[in-house]
Protein backbone atom coordinates (compact mmCIF):
# COMPACT_ATOMS: atom_id res chain seq x y z
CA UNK A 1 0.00 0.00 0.00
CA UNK A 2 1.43 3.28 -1.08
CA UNK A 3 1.75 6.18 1.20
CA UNK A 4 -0.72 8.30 -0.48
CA UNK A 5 -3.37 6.49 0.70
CA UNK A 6 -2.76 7.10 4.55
CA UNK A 7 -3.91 10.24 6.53
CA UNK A 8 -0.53 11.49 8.50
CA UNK A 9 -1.71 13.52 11.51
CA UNK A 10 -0.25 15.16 13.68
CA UNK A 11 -1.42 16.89 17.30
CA UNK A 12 0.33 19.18 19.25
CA UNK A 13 -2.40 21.00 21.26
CA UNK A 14 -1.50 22.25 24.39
CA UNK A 15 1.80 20.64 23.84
CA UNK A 16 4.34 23.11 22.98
CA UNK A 17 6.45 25.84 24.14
CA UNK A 18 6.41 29.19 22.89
CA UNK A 19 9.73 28.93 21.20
CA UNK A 20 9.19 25.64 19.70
CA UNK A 21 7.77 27.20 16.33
CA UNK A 22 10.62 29.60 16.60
CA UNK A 23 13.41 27.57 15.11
CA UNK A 24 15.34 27.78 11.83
CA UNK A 25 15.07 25.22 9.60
CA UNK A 26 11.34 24.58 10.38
CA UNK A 27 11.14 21.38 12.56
CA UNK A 28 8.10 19.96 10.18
CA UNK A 29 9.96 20.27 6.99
CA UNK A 30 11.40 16.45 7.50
CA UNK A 31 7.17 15.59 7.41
CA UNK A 32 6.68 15.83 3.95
CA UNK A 33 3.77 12.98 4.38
CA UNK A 34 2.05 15.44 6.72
CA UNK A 35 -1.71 16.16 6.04
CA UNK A 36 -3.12 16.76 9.53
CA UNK A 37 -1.03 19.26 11.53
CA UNK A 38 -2.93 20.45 14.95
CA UNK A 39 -1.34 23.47 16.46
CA UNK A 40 -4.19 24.58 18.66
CA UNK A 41 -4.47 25.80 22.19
CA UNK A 42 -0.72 26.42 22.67
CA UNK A 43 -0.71 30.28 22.63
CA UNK A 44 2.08 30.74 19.56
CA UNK A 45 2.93 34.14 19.29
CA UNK A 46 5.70 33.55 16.83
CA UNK A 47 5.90 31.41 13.57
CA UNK A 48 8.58 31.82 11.30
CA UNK A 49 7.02 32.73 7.42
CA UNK A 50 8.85 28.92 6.55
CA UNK A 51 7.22 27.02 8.94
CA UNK A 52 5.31 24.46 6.89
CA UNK A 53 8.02 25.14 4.14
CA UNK A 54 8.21 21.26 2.62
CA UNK A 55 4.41 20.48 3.91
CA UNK A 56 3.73 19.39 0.09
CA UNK A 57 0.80 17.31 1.18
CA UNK A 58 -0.66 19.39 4.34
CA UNK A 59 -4.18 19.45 3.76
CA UNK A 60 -5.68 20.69 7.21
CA UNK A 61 -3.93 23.16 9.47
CA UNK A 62 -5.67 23.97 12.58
CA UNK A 63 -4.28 26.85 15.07
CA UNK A 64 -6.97 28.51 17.01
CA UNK A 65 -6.55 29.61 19.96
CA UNK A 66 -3.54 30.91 19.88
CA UNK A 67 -1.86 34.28 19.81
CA UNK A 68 -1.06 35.51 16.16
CA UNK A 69 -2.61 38.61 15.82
CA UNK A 70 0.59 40.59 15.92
CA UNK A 71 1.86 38.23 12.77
CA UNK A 72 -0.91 40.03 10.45
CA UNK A 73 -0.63 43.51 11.79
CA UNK A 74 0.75 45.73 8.61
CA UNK A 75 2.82 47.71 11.93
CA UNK A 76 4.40 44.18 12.73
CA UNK A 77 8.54 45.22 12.43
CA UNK A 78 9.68 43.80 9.32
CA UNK A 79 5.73 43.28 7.76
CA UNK A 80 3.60 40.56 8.23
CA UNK A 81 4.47 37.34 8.19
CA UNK A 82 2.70 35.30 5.59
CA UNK A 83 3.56 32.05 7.07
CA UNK A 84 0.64 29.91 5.00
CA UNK A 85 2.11 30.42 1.56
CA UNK A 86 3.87 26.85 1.41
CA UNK A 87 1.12 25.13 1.99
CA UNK A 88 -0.71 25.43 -1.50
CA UNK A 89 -2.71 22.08 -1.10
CA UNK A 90 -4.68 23.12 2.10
CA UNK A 91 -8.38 22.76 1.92
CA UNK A 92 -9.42 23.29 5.86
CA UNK A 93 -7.43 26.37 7.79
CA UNK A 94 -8.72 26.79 10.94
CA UNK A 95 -7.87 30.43 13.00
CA UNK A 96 -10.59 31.36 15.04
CA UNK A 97 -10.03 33.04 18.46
CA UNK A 98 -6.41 34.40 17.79
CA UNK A 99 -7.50 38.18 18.21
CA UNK A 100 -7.38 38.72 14.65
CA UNK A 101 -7.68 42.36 13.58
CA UNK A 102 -6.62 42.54 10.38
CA UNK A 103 -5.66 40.00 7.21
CA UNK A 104 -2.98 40.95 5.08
CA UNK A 105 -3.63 41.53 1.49
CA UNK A 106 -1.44 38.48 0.50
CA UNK A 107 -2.00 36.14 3.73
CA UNK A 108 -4.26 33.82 2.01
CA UNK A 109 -2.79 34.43 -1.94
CA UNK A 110 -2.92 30.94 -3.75
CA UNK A 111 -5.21 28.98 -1.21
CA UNK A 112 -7.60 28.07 -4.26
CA UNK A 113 -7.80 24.27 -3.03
CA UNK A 114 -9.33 25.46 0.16
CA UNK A 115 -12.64 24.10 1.12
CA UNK A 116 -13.10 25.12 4.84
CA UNK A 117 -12.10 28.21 6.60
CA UNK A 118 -12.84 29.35 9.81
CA UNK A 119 -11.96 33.07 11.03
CA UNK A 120 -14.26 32.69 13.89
CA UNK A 121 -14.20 34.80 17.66
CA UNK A 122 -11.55 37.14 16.16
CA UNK A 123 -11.86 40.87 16.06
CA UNK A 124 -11.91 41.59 12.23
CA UNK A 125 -13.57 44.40 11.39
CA UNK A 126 -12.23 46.36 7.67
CA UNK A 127 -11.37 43.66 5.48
CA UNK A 128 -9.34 44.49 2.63
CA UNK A 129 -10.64 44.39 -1.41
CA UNK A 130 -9.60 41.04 -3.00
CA UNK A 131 -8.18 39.55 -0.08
CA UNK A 132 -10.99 36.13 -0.66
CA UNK A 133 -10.05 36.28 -4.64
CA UNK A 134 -8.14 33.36 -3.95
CA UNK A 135 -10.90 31.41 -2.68
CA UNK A 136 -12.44 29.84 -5.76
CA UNK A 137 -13.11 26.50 -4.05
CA UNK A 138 -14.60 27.58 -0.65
CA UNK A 139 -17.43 25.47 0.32
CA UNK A 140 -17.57 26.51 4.37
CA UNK A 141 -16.79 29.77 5.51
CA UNK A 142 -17.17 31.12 9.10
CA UNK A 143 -16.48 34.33 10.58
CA UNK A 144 -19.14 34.41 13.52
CA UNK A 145 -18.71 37.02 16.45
CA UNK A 146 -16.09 39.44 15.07
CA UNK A 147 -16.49 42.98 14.35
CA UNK A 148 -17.95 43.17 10.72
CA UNK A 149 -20.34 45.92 9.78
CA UNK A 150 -19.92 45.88 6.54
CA UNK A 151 -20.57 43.34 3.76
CA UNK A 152 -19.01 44.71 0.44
CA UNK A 153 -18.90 42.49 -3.06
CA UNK A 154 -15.00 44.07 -3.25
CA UNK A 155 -14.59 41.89 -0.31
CA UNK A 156 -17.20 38.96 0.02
CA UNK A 157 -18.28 37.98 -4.19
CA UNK A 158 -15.34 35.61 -4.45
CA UNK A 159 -15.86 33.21 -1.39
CA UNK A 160 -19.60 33.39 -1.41
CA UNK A 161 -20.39 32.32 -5.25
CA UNK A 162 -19.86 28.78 -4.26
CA UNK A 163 -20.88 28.23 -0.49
CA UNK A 164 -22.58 25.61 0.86
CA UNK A 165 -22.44 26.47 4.64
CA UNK A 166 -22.06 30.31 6.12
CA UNK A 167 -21.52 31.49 9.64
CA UNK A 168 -21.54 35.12 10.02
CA UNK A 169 -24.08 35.69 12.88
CA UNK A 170 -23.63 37.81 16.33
CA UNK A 171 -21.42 40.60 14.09
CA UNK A 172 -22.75 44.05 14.65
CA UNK A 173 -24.39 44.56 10.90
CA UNK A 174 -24.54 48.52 10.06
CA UNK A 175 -27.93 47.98 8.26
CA UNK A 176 -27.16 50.83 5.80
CA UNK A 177 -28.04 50.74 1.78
CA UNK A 178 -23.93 51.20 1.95
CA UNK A 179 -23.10 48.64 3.89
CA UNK A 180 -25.48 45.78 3.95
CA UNK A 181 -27.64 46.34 0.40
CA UNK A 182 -25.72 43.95 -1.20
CA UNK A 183 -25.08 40.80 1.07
CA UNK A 184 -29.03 41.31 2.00
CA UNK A 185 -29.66 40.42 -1.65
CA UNK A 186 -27.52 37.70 -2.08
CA UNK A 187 -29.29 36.03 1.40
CA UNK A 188 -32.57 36.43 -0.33
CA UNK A 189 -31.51 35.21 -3.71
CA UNK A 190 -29.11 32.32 -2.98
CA UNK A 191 -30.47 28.73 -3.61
CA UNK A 192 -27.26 26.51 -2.46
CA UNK A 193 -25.74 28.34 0.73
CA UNK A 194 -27.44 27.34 3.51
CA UNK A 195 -27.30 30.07 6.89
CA UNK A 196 -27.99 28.42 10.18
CA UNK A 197 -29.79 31.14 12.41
CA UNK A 198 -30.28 33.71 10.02
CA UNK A 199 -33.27 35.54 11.67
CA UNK A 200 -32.22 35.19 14.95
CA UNK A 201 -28.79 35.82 15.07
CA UNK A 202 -27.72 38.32 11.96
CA UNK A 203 -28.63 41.72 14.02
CA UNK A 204 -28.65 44.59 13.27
CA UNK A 205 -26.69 46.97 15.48
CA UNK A 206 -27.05 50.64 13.44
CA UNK A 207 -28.89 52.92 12.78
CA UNK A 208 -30.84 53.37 15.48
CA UNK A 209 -34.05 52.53 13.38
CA UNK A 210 -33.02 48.61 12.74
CA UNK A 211 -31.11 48.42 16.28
CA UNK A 212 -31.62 44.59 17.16
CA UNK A 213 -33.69 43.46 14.35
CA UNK A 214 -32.49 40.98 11.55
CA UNK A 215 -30.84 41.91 9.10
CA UNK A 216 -33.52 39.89 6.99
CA UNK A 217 -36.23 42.83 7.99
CA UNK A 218 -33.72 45.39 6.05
CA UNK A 219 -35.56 47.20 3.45
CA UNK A 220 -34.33 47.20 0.26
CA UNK A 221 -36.54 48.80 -1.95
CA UNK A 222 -35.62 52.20 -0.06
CA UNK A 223 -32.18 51.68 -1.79
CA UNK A 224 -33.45 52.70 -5.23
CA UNK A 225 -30.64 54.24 -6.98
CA UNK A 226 -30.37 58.01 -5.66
CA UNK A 227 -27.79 59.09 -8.35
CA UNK A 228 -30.04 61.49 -10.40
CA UNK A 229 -32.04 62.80 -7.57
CA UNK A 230 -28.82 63.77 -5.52
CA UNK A 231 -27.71 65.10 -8.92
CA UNK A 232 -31.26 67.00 -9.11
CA UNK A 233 -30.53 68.19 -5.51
CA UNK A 234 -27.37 69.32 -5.99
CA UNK A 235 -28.28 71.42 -9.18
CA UNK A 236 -31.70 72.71 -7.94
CA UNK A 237 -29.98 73.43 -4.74
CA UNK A 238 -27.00 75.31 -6.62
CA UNK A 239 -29.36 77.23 -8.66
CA UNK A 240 -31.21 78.55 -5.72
CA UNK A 241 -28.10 79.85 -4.31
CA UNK A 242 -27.38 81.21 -7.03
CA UNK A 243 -30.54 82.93 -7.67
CA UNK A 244 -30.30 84.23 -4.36
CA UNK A 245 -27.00 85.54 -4.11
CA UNK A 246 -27.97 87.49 -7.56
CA UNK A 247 -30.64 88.43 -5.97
CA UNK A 248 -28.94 89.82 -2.85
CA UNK A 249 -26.26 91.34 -5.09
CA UNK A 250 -28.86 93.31 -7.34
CA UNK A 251 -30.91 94.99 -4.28
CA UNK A 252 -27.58 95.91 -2.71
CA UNK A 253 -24.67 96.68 -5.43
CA UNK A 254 -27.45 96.65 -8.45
CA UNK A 255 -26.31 100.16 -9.10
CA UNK A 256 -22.88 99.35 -9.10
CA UNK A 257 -22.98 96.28 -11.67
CA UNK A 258 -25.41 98.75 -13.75
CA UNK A 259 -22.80 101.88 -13.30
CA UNK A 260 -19.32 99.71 -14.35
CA UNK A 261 -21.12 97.40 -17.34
CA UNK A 262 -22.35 100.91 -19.12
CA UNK A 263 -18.86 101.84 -18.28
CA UNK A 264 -17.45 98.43 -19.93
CA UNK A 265 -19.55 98.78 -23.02
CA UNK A 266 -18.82 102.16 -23.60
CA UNK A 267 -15.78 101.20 -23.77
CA UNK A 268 -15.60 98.21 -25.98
CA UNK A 269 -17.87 99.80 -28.12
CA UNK A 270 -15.73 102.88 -28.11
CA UNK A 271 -18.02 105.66 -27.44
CA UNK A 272 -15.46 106.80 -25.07
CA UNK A 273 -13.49 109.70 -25.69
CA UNK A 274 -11.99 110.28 -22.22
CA UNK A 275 -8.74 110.62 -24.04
CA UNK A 276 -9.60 113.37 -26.22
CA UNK A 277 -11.26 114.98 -23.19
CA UNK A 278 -8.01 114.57 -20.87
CA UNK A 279 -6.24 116.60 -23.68
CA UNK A 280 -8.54 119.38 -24.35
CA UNK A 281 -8.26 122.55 -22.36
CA UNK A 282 -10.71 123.68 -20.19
CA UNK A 283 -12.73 127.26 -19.31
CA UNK A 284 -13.16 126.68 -15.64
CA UNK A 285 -12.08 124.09 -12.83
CA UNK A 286 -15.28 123.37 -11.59
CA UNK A 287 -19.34 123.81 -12.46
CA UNK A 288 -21.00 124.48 -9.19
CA UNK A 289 -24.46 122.79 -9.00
CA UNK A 290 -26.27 124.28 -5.78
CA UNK A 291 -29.79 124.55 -4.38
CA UNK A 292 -30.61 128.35 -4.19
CA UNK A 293 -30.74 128.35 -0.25
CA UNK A 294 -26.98 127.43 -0.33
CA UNK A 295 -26.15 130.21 -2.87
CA UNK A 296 -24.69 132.05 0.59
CA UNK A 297 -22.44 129.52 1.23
CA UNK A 298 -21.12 129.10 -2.08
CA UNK A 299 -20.31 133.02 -2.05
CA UNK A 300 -18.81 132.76 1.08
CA UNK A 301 -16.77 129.38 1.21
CA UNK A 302 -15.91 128.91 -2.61
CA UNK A 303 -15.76 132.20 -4.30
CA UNK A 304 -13.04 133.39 -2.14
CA UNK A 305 -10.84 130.39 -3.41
CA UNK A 306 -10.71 131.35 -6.77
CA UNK A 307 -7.37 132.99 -8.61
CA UNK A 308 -5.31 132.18 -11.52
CA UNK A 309 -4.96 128.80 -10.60
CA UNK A 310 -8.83 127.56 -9.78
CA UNK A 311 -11.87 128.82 -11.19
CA UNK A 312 -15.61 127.86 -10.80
CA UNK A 313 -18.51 128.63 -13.15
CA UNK A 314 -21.58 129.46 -11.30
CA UNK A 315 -24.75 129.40 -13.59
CA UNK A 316 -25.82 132.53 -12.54
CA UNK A 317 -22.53 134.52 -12.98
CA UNK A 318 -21.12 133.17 -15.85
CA UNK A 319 -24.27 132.09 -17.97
CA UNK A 320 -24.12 133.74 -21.81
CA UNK A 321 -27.20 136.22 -22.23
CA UNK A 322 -29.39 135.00 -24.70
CA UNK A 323 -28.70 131.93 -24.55
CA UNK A 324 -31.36 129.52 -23.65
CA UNK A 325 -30.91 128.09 -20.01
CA UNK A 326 -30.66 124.71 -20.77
CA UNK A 327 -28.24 124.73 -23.60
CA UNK A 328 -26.34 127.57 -20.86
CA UNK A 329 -26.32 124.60 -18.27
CA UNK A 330 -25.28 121.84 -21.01
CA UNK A 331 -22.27 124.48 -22.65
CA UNK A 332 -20.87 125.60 -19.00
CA UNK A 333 -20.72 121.67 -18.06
CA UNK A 334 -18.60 121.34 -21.29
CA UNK A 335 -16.35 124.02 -20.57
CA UNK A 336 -15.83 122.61 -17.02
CA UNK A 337 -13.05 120.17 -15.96
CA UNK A 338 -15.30 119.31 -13.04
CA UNK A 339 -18.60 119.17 -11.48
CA UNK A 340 -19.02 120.16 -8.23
CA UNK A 341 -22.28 119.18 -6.30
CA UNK A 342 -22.64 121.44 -2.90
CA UNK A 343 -25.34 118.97 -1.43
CA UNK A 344 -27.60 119.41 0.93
CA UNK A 345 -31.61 118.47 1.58
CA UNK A 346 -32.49 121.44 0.13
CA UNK A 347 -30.49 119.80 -3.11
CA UNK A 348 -32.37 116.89 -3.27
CA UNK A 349 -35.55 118.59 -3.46
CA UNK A 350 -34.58 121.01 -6.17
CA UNK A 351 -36.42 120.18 -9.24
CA UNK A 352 -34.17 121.39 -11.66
CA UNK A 353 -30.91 119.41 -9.92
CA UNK A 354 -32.72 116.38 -10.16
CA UNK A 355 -34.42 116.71 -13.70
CA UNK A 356 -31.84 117.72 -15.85
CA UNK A 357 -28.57 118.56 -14.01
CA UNK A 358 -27.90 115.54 -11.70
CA UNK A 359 -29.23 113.63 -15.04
CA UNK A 360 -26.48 115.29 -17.26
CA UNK A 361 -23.45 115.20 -14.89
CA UNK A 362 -25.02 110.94 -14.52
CA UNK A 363 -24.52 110.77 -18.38
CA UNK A 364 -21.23 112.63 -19.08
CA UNK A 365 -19.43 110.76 -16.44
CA UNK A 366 -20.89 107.33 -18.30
CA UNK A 367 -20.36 108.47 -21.60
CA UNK A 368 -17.22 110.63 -21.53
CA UNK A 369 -15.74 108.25 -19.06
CA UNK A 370 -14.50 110.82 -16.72
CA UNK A 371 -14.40 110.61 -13.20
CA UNK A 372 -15.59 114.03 -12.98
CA UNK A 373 -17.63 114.72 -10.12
CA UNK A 374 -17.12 116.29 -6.68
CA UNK A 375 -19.17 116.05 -3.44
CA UNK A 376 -19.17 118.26 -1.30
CA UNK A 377 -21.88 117.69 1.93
CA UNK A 378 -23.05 120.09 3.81
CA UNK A 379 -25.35 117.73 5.59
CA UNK A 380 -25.61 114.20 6.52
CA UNK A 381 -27.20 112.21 3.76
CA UNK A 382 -27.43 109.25 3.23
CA UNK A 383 -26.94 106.69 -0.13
CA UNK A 384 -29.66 106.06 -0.60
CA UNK A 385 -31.48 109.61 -1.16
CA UNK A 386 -28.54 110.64 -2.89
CA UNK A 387 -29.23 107.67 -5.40
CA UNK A 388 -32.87 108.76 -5.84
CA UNK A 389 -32.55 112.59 -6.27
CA UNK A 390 -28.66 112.59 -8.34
CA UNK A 391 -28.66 109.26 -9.73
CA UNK A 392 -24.81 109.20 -7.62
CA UNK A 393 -23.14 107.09 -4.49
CA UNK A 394 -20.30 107.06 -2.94
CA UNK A 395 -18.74 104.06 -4.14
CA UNK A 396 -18.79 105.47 -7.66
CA UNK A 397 -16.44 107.99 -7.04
CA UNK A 398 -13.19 108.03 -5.81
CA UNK A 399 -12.79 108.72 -1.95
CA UNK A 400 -10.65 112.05 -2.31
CA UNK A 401 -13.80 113.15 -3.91
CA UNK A 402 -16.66 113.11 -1.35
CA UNK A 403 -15.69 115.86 1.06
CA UNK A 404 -17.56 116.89 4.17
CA UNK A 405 -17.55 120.58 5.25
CA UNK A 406 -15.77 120.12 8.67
CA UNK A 407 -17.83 121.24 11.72
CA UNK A 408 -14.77 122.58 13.54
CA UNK A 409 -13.16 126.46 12.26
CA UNK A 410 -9.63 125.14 12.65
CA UNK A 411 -10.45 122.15 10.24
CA UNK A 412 -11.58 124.75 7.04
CA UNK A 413 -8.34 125.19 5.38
CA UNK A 414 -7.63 121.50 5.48
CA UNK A 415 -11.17 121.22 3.49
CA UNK A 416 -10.00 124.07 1.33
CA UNK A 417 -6.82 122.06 0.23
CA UNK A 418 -8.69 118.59 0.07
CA UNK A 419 -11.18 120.78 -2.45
CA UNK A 420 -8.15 121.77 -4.50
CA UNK A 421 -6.70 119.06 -4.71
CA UNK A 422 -10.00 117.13 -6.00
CA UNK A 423 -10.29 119.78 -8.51
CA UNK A 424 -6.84 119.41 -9.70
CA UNK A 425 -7.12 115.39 -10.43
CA UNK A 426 -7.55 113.89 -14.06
CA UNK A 427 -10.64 113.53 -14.98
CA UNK A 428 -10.19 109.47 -15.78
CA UNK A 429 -12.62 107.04 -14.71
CA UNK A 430 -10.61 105.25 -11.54
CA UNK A 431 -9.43 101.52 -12.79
């Protein structure tokens, strides 16, 4: 009788010491008849990676209970030690209750005789893609009470397609559409596999709305693909935002955008000339646009500023007799490097100011691109009526342009040389 016909077994549970495994050349390589090697119970902490190095004929390799987590940890100095891959003809591998928290991604590469394996009592939890792909012939597979939550086809396709026997139960199932859709499916369309204790002990553990109920109570209709409506979400949701930041951006800067595209198209379309303005000499420094009840003022604060240097055009000084009034306001504009708005309440109201002038000085800044308009505020008012009565703001302008008449008599000739100094600027649009 040849020797291929005997089963060579050998046990050596609770029968070794902790350094027995430890030795180089393996002490089973001489057992090259070996197909039954029992290792379990003895707390091994250390295998060499060519322990069963020789083992040609090992078919069933049993070492649970023991201690070999730290051989499988990825942090283990030196890597893990992938001490099953000479033993090619294994069909049962038995490993449960070794603490097992993680399976390197080569630990069970080329195992594709195995039958029966048993990862029972262990503490796996994040199994790796592909690390079953090995598995073609796996009939019995057991991984009851670890950590699992999660059942992906990456992970589990391989050694389920041919199953006759599963243990998986008392792992805390996250009973998500992510995490469970898929090995719910295969329970309630396999016809071969049979699953002891499937309603009893497959529980869920999250979310809170499946806590403790099978996992064969799971829902899966309610994981209907949700691609299109989160894009639909996502698109609807953007546009809103959109919408409502345009929105926002219209009631509060609405004049601005308006103010800077005419600006823009004058300018591509070339009705600018502020070039041919910047070169052309001007009659007077400034056109002074007043409400009569500040005519006072102007005599007594401006007029005394002009010489050689700076000189205004008041309408009713320096208007051309016989000409009509309008055309006198539109000429003395023209002949005016600036325009000068003393403004007040009184201002606002004036009919005239807000008619034609405030309209005119509005359209020759647009269309002649010039930044040529001065502020001057006698009282405190505020954007928004300045808006409605001169068509102006603030923020169109550049700062050294709005000046406030100071309050305090030792503050005046500052003003007077911030004035001057307006006056005196180019009249280009600020960049």
């Amino acid at each position: 009788m040849s020797w291929s016909s005997y089963t060579v077994v050998l046990t050596l549970g609770k029968s070794l010491r902790s350094t027995a495994l430890n030795l180089d050349p393996s002490p089973f390589r001489p057992l090259s008849k070996l197909t039954v090697l029992d290792l379990s119970n003895n707390n091994i902490a250390n295998i060499r990676e060519n322990m069963l190095e020789g083992l040609v004929n090992l078919k069933v390799l049993k070492l649970q209970h023991n201690n070999l987590a730290r051989l499988w940890k990825s942090a283990n100095l030196g890597g893990p030690v992938l001490f099953l891959k000479g033993a090619q003809s294994l069909t049962t591998l038995e490993l449960d209750s070794n603490g097992l928290d993680e399976i390197p991604i080569d630990a069970l590469r080329g195992l594709s005789n195995l039958s029966e394996l048993s990862l029972g009592e262990n503490l796996l939890n994040n199994l790796k893609d592909s690390i079953f792909d090995d598995l073609t012939s796996l009939q019995i597979f057991r991984l009851q009470k670890n950590l699992i939550t999660t059942v992906r086809p990456e992970v589990f396709k391989t050694p389920l397609s041919n199953l006759s026997l599963l243990v998986m139960d008392k792992n805390p199932f996250d009973c998500t559409c992510e995490s469970i859709l898929w090995f719910v499916t295969w329970l309630n369309n396999t016809k071969m596999t049979s699953v002891p204790a499937l309603r009893d002990q497959y529980r869920c553990n999250t979310p809170l709305a499946y806590f403790n109920r099978s996992i064969a109570d799971f829902d899966t209709l309610s994981c209907k693909d949700m691609t299109p409506f989160q894009a639909l979400y996502i698109l609807s949701s953007t546009v809103v935002i959109m919408l409502m930041v345009t929105a926002l951006l219209v009631r509060f800067h609405g004049w601005r955008i308006e103010f800077y595209w005419t600006i823009l198209i004058n300018r591509t379309l070339g009705f600018s000339d502020a070039k041919v303005e910047e070169g052309r000499e001007f009659e007077y420094d400034a056109y002074v646009i007043h409400a009569e009840q500040d005519a006072r003022w102007v005599e007594r604060r401006l007029e005394p500023l002009e010489n050689d240097n700076c000189k205004f055009c008041l309408q009713d000084r320096d208007s051309v007799i016989g000409t009509p009034y309008l055309q006198s306001i539109v000429d003395n504009m023209r002949k005016s490097r600036k325009i000068l708005f003393v403004v007040t309440e009184s201002l606002l109201n004036d009919p005239c100011c807000r008619r034609f002038k405030a309209h005119h000085a509005y359209h020759q800044v647009i269309e002649a691109n010039r930044d040529s308009v001065v502020l001057i505020f006698l009282d405190d008012v505020h954007d928004y009526k300045l808006s409605s009565a001169l068509l102006l703001r603030r923020g169109m302008l550049r700062p050294c342009c709005i000046l406030d008449w100071p309050v305090q008599r030792e503050r005046v000739p500052a003003f007077h040389q911030k004035l001057l100094i307006a006056l005196g600027m180019t009249n280009r649009l600020q960049e």
